[in-house]
N, C-alpha and C. Protein backbone atom coordinates (compact mmCIF):
# COMPACT_ATOMS: atom_id res chain seq x y z
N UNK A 1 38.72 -1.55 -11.71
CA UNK A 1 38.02 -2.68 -11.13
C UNK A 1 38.46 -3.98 -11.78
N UNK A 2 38.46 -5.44 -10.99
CA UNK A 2 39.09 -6.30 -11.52
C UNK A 2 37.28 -6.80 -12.16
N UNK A 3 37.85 -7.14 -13.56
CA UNK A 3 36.78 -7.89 -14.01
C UNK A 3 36.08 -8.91 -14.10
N UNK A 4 36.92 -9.94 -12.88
CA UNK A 4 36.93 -11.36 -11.93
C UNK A 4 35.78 -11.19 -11.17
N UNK A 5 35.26 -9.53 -11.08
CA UNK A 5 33.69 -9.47 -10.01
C UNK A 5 32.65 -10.27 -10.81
N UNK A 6 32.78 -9.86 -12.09
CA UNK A 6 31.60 -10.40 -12.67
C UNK A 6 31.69 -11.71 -12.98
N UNK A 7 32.94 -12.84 -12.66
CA UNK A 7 32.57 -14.05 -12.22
C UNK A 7 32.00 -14.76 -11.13
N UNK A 8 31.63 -13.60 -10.01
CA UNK A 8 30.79 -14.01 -8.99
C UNK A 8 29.09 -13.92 -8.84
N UNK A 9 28.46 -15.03 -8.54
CA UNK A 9 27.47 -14.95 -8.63
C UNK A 9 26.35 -13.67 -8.96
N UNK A 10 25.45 -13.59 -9.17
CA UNK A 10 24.30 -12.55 -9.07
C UNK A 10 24.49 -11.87 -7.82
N UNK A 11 23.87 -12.78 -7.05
CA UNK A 11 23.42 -12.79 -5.86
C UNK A 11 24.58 -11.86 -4.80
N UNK A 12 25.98 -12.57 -4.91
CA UNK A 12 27.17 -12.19 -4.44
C UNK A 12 26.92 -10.60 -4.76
N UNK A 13 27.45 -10.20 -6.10
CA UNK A 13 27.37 -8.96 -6.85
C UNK A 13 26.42 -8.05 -6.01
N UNK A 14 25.27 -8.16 -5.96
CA UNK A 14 24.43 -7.64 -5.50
C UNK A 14 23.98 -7.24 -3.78
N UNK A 15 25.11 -8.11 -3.20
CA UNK A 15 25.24 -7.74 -1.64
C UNK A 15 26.47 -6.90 -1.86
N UNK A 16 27.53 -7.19 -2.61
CA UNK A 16 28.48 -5.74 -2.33
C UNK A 16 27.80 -4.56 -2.67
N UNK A 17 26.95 -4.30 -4.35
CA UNK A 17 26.39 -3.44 -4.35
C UNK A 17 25.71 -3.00 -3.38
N UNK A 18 24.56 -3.45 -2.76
CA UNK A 18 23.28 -3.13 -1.84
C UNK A 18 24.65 -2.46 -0.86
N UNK A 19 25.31 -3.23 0.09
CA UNK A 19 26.16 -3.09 0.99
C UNK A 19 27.21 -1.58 0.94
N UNK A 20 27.10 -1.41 -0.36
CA UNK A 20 28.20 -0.29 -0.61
C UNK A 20 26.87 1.00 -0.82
N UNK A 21 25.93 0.81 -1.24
CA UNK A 21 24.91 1.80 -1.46
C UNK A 21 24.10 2.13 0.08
N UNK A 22 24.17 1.19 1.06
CA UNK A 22 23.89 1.66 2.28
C UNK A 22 24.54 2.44 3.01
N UNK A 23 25.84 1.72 3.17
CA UNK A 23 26.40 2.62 3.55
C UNK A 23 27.25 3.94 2.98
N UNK A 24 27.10 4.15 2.12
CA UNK A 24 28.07 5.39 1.44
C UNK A 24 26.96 6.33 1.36
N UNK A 25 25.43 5.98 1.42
CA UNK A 25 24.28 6.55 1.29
C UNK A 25 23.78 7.27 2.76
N UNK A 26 24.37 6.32 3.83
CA UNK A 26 24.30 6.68 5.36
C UNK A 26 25.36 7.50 6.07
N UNK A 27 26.67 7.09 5.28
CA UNK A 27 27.53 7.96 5.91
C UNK A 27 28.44 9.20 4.98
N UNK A 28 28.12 9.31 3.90
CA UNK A 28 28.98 9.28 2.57
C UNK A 28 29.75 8.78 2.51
N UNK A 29 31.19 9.53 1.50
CA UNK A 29 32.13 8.42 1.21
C UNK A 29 33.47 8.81 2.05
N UNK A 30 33.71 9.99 2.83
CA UNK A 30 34.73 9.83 4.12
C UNK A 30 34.11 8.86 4.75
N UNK A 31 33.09 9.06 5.68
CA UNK A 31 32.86 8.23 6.89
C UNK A 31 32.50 7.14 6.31
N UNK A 32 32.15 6.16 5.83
CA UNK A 32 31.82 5.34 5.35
C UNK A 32 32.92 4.18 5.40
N UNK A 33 32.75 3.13 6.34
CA UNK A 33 34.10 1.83 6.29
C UNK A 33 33.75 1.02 5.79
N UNK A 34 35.11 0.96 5.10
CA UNK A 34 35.14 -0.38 4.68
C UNK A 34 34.77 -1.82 5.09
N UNK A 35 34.76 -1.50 7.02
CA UNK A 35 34.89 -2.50 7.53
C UNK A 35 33.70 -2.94 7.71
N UNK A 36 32.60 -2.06 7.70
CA UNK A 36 31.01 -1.72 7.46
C UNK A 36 30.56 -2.26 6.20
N UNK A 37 31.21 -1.91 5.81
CA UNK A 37 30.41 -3.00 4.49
C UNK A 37 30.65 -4.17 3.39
N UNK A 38 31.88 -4.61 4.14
CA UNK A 38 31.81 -5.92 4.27
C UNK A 38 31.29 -6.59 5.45
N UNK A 39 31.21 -6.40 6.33
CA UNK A 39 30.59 -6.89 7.21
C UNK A 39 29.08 -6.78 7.19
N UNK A 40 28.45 -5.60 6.26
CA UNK A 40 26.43 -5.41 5.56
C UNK A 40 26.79 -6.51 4.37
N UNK A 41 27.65 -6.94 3.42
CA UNK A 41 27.66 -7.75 2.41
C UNK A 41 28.25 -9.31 3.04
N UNK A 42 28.40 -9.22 3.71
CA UNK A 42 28.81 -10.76 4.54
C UNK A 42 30.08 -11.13 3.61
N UNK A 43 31.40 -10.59 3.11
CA UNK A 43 32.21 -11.20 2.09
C UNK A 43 33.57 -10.49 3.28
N UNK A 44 34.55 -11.11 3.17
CA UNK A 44 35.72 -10.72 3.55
C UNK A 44 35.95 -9.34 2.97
N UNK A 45 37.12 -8.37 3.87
CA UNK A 45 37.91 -7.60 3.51
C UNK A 45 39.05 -7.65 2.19
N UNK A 46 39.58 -8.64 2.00
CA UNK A 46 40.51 -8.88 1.18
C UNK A 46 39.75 -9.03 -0.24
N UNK A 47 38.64 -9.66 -0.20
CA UNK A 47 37.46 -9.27 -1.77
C UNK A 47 37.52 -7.96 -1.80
N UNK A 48 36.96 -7.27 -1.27
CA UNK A 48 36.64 -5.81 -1.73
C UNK A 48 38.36 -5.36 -2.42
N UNK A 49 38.96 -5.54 -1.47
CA UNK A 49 40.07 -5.17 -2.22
C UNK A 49 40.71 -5.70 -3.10
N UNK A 50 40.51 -6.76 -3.54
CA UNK A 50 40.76 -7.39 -4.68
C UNK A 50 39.81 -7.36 -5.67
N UNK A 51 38.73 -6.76 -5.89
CA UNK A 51 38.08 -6.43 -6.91
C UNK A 51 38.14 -4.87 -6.99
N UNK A 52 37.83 -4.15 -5.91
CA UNK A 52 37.93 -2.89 -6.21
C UNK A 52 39.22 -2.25 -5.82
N UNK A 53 40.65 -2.51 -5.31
CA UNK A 53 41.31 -2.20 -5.21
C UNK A 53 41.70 -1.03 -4.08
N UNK A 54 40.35 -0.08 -3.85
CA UNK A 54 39.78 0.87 -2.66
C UNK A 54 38.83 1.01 -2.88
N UNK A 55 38.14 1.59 -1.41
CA UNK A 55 37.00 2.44 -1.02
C UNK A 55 36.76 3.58 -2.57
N UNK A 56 37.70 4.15 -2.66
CA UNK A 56 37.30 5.52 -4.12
C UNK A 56 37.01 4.24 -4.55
N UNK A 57 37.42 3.05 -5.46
CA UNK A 57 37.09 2.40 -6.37
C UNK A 57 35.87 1.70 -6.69
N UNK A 58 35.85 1.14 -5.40
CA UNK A 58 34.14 0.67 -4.82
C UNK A 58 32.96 1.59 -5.04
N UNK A 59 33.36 2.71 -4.65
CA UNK A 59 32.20 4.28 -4.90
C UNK A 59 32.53 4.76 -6.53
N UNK A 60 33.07 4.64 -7.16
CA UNK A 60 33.31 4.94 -8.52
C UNK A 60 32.28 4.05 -9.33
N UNK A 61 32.86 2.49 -9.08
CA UNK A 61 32.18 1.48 -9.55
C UNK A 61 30.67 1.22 -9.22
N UNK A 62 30.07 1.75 -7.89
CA UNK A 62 29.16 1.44 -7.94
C UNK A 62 27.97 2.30 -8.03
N UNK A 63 28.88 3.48 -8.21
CA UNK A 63 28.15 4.94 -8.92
C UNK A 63 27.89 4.70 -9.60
N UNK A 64 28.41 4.37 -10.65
CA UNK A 64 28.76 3.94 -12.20
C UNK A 64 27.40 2.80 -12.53
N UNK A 65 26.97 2.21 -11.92
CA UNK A 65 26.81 0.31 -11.69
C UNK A 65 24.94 1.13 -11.53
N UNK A 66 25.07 2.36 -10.50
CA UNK A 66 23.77 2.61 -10.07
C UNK A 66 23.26 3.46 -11.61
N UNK A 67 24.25 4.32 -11.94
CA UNK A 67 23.24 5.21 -13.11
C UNK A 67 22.97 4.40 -14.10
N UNK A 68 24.07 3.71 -14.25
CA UNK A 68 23.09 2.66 -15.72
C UNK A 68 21.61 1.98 -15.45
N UNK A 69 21.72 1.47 -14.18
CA UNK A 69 20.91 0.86 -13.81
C UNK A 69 19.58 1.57 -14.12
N UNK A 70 19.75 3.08 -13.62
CA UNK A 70 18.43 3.70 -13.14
C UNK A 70 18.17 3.83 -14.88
N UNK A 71 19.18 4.14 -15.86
CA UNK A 71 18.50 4.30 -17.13
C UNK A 71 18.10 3.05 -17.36
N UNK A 72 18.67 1.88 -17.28
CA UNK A 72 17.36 0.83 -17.83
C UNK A 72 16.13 0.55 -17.00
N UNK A 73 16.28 1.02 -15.93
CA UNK A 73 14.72 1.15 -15.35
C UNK A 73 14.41 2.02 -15.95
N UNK A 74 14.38 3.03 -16.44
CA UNK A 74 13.67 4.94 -16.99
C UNK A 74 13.34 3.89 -18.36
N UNK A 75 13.85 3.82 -19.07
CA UNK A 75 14.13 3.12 -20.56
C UNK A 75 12.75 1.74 -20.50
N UNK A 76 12.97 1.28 -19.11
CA UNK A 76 11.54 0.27 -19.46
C UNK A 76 10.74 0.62 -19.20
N UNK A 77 10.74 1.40 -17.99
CA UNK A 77 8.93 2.07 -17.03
C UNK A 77 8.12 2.99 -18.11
N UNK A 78 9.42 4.09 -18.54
CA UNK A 78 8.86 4.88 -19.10
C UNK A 78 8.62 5.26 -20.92
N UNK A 79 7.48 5.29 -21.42
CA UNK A 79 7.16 5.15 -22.80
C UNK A 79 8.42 6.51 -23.26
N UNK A 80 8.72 6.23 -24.24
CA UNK A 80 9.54 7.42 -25.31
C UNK A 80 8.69 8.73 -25.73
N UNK A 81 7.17 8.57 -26.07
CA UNK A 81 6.51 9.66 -26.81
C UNK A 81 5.89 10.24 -25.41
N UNK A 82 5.66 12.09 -25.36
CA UNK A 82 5.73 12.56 -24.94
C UNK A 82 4.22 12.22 -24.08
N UNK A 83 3.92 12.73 -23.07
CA UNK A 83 2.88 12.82 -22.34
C UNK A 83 2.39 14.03 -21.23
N UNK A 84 1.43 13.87 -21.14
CA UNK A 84 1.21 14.78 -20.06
C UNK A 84 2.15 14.55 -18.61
N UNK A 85 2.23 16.15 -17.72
CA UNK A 85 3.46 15.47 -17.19
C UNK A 85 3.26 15.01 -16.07
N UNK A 86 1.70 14.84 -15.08
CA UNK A 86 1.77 14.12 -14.31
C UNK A 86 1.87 12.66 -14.38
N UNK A 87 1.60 12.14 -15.78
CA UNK A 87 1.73 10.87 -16.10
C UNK A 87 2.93 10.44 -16.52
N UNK A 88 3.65 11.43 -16.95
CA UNK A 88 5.59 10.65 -17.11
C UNK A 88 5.43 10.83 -15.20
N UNK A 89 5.18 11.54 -14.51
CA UNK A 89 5.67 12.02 -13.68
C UNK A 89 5.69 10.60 -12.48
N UNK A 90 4.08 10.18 -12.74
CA UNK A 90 3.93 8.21 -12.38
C UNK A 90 4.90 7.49 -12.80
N UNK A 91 5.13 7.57 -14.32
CA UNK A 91 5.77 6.11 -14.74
C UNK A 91 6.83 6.94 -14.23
N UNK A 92 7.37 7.72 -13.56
CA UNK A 92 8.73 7.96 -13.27
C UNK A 92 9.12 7.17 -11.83
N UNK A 93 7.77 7.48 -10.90
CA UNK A 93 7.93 6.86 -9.83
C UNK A 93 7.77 5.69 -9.52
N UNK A 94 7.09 4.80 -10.70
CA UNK A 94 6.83 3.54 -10.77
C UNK A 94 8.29 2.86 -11.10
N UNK A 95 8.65 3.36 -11.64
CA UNK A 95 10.29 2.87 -12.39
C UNK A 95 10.95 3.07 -10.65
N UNK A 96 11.46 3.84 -10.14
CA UNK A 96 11.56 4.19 -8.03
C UNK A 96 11.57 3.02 -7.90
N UNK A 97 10.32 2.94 -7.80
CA UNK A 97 9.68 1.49 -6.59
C UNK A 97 10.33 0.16 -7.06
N UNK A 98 10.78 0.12 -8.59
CA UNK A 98 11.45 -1.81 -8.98
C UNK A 98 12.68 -1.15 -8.78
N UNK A 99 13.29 0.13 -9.15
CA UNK A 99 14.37 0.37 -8.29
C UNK A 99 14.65 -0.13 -7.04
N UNK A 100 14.01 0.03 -6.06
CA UNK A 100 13.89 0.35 -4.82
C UNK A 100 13.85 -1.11 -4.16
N UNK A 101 13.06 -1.44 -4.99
CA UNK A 101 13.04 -3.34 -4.72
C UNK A 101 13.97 -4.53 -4.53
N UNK A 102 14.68 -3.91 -6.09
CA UNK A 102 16.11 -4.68 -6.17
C UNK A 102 17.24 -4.04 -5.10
N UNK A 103 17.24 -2.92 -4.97
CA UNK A 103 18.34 -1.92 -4.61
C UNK A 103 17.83 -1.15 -3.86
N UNK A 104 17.52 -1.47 -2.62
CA UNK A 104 17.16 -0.43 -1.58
C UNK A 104 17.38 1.16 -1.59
N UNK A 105 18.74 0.71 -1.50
CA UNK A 105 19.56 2.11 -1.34
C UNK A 105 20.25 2.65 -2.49
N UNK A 106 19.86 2.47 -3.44
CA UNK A 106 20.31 2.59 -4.76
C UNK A 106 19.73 4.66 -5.05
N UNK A 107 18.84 4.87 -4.59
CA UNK A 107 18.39 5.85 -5.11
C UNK A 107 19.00 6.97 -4.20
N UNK A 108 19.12 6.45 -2.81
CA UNK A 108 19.76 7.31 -1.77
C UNK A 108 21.07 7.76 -1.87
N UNK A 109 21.65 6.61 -2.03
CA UNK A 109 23.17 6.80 -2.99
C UNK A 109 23.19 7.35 -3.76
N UNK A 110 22.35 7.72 -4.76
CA UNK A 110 22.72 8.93 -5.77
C UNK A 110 22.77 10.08 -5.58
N UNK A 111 21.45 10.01 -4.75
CA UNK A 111 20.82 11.71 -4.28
C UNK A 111 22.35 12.20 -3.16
N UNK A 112 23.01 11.46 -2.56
CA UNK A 112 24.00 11.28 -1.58
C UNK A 112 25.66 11.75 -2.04
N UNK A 113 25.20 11.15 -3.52
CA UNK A 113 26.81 11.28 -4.26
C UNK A 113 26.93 12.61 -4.59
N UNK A 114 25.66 13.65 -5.09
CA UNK A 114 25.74 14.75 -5.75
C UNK A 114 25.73 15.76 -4.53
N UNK A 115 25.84 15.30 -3.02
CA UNK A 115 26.13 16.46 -2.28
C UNK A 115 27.73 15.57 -1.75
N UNK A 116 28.55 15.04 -2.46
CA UNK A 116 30.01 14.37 -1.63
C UNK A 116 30.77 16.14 -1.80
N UNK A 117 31.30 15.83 -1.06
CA UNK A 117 32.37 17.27 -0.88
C UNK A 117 33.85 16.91 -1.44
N UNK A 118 34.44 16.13 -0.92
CA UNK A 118 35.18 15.19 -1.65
C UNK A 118 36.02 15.64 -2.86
N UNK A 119 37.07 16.74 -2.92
CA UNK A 119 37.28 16.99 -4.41
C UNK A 119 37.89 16.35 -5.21
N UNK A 120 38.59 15.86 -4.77
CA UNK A 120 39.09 14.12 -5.96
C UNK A 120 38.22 13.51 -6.58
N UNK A 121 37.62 12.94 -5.34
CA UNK A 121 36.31 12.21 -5.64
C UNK A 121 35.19 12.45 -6.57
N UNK A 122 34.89 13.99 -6.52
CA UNK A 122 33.71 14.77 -7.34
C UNK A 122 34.79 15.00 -8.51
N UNK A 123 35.55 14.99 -8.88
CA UNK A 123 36.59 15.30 -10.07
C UNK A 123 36.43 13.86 -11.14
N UNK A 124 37.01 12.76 -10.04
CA UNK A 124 36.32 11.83 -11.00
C UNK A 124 35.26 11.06 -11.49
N UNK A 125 34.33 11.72 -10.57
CA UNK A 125 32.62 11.13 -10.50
C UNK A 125 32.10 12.69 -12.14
N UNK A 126 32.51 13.28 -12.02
CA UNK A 126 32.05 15.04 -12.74
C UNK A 126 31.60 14.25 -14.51
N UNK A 127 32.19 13.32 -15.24
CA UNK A 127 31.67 12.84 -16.57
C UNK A 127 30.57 11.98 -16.06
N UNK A 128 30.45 11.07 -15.11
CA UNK A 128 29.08 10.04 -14.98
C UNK A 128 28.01 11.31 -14.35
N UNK A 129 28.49 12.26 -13.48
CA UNK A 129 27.23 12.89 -13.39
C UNK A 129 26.58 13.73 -14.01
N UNK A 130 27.83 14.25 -15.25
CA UNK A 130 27.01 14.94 -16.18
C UNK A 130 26.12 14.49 -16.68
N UNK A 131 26.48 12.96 -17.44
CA UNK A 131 25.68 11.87 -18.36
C UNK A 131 24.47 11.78 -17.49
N UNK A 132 24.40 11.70 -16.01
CA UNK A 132 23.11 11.41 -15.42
C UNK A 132 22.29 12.46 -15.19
N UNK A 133 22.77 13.48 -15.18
CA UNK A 133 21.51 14.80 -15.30
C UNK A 133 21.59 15.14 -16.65
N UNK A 134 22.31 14.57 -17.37
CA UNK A 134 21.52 14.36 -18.89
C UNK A 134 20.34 13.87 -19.13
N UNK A 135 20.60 12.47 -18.68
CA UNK A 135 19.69 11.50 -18.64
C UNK A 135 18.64 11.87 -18.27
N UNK A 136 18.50 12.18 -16.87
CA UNK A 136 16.62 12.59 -16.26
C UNK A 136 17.15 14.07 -17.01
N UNK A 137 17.47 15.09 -17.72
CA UNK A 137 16.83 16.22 -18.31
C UNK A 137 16.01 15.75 -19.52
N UNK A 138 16.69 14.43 -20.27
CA UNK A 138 16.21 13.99 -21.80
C UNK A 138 14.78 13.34 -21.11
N UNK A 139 14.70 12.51 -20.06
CA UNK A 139 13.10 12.12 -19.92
C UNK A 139 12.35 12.84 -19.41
N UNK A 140 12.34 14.39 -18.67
CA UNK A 140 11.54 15.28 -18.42
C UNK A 140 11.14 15.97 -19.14
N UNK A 141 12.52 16.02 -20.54
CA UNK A 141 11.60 16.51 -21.73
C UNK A 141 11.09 16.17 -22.74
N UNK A 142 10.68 14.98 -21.92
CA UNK A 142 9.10 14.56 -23.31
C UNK A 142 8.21 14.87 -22.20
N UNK A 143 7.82 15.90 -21.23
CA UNK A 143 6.50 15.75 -20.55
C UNK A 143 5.57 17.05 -21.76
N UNK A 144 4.44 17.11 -21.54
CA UNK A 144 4.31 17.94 -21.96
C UNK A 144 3.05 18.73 -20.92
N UNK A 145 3.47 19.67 -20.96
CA UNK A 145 3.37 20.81 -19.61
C UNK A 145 2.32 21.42 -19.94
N UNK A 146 1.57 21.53 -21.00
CA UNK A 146 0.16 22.12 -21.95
C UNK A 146 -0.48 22.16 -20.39
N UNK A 147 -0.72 21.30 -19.52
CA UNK A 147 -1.93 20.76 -18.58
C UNK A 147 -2.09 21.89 -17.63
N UNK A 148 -0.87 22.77 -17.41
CA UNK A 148 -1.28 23.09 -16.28
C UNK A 148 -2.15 24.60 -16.73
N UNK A 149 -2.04 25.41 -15.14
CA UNK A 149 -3.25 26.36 -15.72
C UNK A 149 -2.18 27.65 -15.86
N UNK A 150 -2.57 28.71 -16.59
CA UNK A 150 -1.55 29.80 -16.73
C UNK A 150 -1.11 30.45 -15.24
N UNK A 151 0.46 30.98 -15.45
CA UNK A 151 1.11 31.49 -14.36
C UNK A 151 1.98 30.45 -13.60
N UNK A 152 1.67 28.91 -14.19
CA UNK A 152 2.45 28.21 -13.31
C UNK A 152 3.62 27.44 -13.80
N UNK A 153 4.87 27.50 -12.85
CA UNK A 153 6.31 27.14 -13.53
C UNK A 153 5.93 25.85 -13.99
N UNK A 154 6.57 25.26 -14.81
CA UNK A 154 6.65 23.58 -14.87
C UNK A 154 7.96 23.37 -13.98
N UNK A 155 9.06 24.09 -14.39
CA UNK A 155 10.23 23.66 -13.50
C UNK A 155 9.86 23.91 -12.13
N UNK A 156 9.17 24.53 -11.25
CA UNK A 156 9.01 24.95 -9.95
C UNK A 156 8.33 23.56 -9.59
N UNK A 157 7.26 23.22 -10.21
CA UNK A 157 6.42 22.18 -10.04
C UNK A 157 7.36 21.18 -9.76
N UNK A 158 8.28 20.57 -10.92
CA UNK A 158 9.60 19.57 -10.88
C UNK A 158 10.04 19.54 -9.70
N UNK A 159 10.71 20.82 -9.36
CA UNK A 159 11.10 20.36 -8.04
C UNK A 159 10.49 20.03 -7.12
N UNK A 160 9.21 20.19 -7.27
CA UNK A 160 8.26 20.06 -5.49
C UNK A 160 8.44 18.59 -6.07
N UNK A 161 8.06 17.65 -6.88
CA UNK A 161 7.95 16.63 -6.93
C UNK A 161 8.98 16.11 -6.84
N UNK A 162 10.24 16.61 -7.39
CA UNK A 162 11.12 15.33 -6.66
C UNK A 162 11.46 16.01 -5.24
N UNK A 163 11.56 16.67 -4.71
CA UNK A 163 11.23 17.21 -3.04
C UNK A 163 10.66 15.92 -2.64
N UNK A 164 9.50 16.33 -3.21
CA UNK A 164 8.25 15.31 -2.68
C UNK A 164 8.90 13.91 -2.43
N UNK A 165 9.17 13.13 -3.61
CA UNK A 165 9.62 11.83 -3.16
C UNK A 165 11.08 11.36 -2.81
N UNK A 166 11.66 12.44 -3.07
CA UNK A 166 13.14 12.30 -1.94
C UNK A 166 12.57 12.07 -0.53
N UNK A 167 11.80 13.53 -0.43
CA UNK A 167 11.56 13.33 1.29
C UNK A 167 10.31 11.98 1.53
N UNK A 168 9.91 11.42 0.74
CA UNK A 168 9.63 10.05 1.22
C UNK A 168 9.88 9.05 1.59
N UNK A 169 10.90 8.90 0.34
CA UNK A 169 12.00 7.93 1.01
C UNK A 169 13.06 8.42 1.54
N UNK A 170 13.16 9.64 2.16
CA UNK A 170 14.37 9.73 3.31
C UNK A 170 13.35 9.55 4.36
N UNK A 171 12.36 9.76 4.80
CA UNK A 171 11.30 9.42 5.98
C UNK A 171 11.68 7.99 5.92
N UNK A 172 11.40 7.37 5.08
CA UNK A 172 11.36 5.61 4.92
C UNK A 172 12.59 4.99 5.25
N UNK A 173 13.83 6.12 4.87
CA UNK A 173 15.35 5.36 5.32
C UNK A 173 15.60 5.74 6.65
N UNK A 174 15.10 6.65 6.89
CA UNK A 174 15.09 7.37 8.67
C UNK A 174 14.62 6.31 9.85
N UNK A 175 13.27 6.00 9.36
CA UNK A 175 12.74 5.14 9.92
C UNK A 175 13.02 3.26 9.73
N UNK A 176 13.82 3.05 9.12
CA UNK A 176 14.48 2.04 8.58
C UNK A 176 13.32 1.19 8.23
N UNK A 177 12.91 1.41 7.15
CA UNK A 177 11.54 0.93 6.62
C UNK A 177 11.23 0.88 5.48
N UNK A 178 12.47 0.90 4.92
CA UNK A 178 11.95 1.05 2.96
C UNK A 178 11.34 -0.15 2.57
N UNK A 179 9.87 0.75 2.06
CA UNK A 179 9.02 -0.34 1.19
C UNK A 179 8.53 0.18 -0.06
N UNK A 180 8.53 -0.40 -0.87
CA UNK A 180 8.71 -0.31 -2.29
C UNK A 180 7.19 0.74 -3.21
N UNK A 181 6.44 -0.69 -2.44
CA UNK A 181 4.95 -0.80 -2.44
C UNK A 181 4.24 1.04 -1.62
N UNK A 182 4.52 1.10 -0.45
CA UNK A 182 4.14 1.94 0.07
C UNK A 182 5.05 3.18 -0.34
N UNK A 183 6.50 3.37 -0.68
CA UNK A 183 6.83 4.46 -1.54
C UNK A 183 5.51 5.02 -2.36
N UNK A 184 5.44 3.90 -3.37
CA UNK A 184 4.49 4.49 -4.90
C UNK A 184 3.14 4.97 -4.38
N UNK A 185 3.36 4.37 -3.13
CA UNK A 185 1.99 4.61 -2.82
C UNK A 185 1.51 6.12 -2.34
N UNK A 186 2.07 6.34 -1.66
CA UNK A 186 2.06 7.56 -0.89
C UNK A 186 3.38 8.82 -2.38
N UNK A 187 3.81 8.52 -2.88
CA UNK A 187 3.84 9.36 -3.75
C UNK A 187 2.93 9.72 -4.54
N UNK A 188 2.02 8.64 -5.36
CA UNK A 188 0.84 9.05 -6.34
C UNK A 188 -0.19 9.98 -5.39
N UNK A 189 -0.05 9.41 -4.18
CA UNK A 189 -1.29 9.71 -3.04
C UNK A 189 -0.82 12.14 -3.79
N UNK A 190 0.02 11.89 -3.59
CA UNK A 190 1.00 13.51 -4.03
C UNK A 190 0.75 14.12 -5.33
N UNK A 191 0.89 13.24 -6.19
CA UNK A 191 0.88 13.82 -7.68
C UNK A 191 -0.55 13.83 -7.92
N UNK A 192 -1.44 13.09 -7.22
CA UNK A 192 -3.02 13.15 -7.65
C UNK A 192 -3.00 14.75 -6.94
N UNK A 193 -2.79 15.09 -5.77
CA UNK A 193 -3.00 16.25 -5.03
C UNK A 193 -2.62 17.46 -6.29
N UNK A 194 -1.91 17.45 -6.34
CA UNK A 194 -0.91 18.41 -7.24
C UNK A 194 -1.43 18.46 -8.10
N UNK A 195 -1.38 17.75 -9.28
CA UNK A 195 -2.83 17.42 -10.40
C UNK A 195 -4.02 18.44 -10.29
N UNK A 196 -4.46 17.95 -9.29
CA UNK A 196 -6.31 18.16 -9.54
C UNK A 196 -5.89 20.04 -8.72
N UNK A 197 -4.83 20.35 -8.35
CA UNK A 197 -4.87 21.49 -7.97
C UNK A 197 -4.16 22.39 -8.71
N UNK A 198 -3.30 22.36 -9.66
CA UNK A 198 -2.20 22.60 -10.65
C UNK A 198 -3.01 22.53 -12.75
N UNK A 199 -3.55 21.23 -12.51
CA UNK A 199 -3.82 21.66 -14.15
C UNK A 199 -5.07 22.30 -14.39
N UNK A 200 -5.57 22.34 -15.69
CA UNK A 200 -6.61 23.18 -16.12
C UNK A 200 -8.07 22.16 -16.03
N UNK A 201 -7.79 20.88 -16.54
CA UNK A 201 -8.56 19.76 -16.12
C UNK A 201 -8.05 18.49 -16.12
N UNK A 202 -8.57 17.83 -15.53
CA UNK A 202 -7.90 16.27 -15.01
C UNK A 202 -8.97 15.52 -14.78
């Protein structure tokens, strides 16, 4: 990547991002044009290629651009010392929603990158995605799982919940409607359910 991007505005920066996370999130990264998203970021053809050099480069970079991101959201939302785990399980989704705010499609794009078929592509994406299911394994394990009642997985649980708010906001990107506010909303509306039916008391 040329490092001349980061002499362009905020603002700039942040429509190629958004622009490259919509669409690589809508179509992956075969179908996905170039011509599409410069034309979602309003910037010429000849930028993209002069900062990112290609399409792989653009999806590398802004893979790259999204996981850091999501750790300094995890890193602010969420406290370090351990907790019960429907309550990391909030500040997890609360951290989502200022995701989601800045970066629409920021979260879709991820969930998007880890099914690319792509074997080049997944060859050189394979070190950032290790580091990122590092990452959410190191903040799931400070929950502490004491809460629930005997016989029940914690990992089984994990997945219904992120189930749970994947398929929220894929309802929300389906319907071309992502809202930030109403994400968190209708997720907690979930983890209260789960909670009061899952631990021993709440």
């Amino acid at each position: 990547m040329n490092e001349r991007f980061y002499d362009l505005s905020r603002e700039k920066q942040d429509r190629f991002i958004n622009a490259a996370c919509k669409l690589f999130a809508e179509n992956g990264y075969k179908k996905a044009s170039t011509d599409d998203i410069v034309r979602e970021a309003g910037i010429s053809k000849g930028l993209l290629f002069h900062y990112f050099g290609s399409k792989e480069g653009l999806y590398l970079y802004v893979f790259e651009y999204s996981t850091r991101y999501v750790r300094m959201e995890y890193d602010r939302c969420i406290p370090v010392e351990g907790m019960p785990f429907f309550e990391l399980q909030r500040h997890i989704e609360k951290a989502k929603r200022e995701i989601i705010r800045y970066y629409p499609y920021m979260t879709l794009f991820i969930q998007r990158a880890f099914r690319e078929k792509d074997a080049g592509l997944v060859e050189k994406l394979a070190d950032k995605m290790d580091a990122y299911t590092e990452l959410l394994s190191k903040v799931y394990g400070r929950a502490d799982v004491s809460c629930f009642k005997p016989g029940i997985d914690p990992s089984a649980i994990l997945k219904l919940c992120l189930f749970t708010s994947d398929g929220i906001l894929g309802d929300q990107f389906m319907a071309a409607k992502l809202d930030p506010d109403a994400f968190l909303e209708e997720s907690l509306k979930y983890l209260s359910l789960l909670e009061h039916n899952l631990c021993i008391s709440v």
